[in-house]
N, C-alpha and C. Protein backbone atom coordinates (compact mmCIF):
# COMPACT_ATOMS: atom_id res chain seq x y z
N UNK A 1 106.17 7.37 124.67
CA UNK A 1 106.26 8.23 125.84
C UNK A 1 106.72 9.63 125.46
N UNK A 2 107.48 9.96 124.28
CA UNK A 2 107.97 11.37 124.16
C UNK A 2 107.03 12.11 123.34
N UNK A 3 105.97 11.33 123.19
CA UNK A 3 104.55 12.05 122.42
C UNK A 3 103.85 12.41 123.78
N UNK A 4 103.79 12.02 124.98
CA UNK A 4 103.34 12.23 125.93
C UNK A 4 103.81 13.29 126.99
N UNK A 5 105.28 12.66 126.96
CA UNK A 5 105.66 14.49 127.27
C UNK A 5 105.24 15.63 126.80
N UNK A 6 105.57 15.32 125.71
CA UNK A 6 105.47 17.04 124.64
C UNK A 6 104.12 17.17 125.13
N UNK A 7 102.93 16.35 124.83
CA UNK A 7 101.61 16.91 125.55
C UNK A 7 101.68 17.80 126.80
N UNK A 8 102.43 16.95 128.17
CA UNK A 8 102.06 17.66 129.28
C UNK A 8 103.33 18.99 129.28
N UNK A 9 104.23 18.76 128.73
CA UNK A 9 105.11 20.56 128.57
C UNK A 9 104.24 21.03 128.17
N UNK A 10 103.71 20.97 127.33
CA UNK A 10 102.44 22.29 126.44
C UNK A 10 101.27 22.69 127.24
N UNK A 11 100.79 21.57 127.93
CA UNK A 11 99.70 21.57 129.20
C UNK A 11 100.38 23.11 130.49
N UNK A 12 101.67 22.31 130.69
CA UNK A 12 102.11 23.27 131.86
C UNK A 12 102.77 24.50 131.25
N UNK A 13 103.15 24.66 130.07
CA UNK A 13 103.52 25.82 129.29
C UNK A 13 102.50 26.79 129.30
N UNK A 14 100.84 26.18 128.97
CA UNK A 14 100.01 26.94 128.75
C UNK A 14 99.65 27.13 130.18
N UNK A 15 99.70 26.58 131.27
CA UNK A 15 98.77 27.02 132.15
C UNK A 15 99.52 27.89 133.23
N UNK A 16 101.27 27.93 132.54
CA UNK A 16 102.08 29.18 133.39
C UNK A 16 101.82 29.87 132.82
N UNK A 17 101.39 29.97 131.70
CA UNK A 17 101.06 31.54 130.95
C UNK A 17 99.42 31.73 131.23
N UNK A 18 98.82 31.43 131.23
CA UNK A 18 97.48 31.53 132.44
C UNK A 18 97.99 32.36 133.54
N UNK A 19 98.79 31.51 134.44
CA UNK A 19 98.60 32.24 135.81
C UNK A 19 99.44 33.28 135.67
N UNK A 20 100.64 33.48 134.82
CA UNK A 20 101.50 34.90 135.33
C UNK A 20 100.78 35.84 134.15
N UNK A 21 99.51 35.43 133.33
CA UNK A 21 98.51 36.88 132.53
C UNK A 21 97.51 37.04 134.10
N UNK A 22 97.27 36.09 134.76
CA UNK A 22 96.80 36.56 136.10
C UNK A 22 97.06 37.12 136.80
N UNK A 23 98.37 37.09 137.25
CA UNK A 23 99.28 37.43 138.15
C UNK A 23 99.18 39.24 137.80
N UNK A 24 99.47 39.43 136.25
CA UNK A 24 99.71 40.99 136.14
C UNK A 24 98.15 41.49 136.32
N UNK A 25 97.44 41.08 135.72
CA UNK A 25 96.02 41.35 136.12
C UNK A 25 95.84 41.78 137.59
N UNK A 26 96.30 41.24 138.70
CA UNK A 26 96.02 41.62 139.75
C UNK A 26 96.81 42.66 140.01
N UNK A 27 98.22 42.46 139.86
CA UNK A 27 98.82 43.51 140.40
C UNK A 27 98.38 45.12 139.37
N UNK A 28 97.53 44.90 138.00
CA UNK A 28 97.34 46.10 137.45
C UNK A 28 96.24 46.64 138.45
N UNK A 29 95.17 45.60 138.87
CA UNK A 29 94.10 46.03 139.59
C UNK A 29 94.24 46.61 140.62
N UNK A 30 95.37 46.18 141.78
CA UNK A 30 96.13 46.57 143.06
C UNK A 30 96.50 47.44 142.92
N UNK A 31 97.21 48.09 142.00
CA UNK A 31 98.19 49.42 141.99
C UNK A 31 96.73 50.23 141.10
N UNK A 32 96.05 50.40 140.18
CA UNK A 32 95.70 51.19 139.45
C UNK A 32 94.09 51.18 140.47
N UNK A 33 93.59 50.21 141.33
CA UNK A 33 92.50 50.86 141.82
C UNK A 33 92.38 50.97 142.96
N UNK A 34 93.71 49.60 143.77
CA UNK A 34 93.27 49.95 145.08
C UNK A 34 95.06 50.95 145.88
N UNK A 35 94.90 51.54 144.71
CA UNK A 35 96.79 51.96 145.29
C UNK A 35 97.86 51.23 145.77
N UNK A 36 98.07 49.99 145.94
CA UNK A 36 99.26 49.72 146.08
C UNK A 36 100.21 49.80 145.60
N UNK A 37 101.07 50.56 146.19
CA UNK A 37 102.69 51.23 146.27
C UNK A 37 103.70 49.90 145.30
N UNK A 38 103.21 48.51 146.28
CA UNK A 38 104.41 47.73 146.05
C UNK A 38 103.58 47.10 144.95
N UNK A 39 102.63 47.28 144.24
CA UNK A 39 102.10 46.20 143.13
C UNK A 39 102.70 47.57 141.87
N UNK A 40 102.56 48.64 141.75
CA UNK A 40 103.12 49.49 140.96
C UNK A 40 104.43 49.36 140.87
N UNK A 41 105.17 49.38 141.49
CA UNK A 41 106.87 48.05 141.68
C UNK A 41 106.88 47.71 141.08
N UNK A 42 106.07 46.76 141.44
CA UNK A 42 106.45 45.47 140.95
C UNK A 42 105.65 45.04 139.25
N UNK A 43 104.88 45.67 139.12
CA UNK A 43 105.03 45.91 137.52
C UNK A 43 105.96 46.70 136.62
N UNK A 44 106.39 47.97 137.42
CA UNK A 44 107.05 48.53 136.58
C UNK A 44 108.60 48.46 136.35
N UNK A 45 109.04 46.95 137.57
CA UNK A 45 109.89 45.90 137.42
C UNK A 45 109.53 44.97 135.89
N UNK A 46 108.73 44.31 135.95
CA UNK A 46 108.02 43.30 134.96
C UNK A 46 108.36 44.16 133.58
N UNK A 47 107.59 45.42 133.17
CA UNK A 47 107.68 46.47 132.05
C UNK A 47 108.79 46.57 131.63
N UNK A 48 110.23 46.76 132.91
CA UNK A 48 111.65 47.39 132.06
C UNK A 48 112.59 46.27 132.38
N UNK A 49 112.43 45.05 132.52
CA UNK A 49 112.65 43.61 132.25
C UNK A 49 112.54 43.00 131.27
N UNK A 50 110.93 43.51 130.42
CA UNK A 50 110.23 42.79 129.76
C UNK A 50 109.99 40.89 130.14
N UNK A 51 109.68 41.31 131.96
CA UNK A 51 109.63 39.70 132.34
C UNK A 51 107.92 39.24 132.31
N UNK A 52 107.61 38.52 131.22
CA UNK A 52 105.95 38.06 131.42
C UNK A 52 105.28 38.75 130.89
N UNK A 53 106.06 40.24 129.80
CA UNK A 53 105.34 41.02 129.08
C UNK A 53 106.50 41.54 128.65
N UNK A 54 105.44 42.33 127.38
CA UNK A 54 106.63 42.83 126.77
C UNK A 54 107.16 44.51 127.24
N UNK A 55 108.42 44.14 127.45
CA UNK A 55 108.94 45.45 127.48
C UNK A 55 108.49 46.77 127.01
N UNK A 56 108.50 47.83 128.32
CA UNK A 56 107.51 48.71 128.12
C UNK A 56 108.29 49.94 128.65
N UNK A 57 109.38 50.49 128.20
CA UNK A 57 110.21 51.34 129.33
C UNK A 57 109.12 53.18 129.87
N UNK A 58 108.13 53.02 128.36
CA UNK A 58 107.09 54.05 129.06
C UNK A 58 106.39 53.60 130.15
N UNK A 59 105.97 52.38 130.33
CA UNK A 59 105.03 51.95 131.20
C UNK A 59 106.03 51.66 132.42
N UNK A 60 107.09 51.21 132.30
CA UNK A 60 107.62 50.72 133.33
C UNK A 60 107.96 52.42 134.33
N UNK A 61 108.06 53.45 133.54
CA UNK A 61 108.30 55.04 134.28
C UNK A 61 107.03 55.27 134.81
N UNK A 62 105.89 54.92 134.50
CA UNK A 62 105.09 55.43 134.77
C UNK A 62 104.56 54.81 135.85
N UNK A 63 104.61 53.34 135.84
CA UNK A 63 104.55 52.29 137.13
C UNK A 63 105.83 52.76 138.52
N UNK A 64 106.80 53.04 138.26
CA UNK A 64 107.43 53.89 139.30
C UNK A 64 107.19 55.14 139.73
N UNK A 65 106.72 55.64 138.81
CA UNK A 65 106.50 57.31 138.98
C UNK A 65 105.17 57.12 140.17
N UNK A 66 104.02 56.47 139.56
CA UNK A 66 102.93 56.22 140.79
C UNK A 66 103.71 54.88 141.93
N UNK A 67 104.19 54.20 141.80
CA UNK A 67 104.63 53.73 143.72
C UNK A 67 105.34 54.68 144.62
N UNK A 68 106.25 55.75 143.29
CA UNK A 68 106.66 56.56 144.22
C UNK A 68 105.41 57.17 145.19
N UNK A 69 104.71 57.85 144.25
CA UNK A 69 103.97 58.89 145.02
C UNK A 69 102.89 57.99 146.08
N UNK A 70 103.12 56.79 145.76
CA UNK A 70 102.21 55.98 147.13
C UNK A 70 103.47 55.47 148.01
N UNK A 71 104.51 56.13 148.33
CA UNK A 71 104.74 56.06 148.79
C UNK A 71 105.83 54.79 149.37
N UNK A 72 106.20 54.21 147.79
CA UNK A 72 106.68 52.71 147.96
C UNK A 72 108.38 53.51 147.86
N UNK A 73 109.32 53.27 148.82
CA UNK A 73 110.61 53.62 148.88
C UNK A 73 111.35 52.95 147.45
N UNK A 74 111.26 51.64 147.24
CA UNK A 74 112.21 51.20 146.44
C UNK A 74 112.44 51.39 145.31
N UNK A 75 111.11 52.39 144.98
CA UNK A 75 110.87 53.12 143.46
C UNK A 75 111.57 54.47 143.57
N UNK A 76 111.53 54.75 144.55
CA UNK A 76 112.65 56.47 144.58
C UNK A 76 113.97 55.88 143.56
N UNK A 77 114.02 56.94 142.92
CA UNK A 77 115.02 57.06 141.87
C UNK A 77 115.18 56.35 140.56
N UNK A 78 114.21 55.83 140.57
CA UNK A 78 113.85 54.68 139.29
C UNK A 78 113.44 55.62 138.33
């Protein structure tokens, strides 16, 4: 049975890293084509975390710098 575990951890290991390389995928698509304020957030949360990617403190300024200007409040002063 502990040969069987280790299978399905690796199963669900790989397929959370599937969905949260999805997850940024959308929110790059949301903020970079269709403007959303709070998907530029919320990456450039992810960037200076380094949560689900690697730490990016250029990218993470630059992901605040545009929610600001769309207008997302919680990026003022970031």
């Amino acid at each position: 049975m502990g040969e069987e575990l280790m299978k399905l951890n690796n199963a669900i290991s790989d397929a959370a890293k599937e969905i949260e390389s999805s997850t940024f995928a959308i929110y790059e698509q949301s903020c970079d084509d269709k403007n959303l304020g709070i998907s530029c957030y919320f990456l450039a949360q992810a960037y200076e975390a380094g949560e689900g990617i690697a730490k990016d403190i250029k990218k993470a300024k630059y992901y605040y710098k545009k929610a600001c200007e769309l207008g997302h409040k919680e990026a003022y002063g970031k």
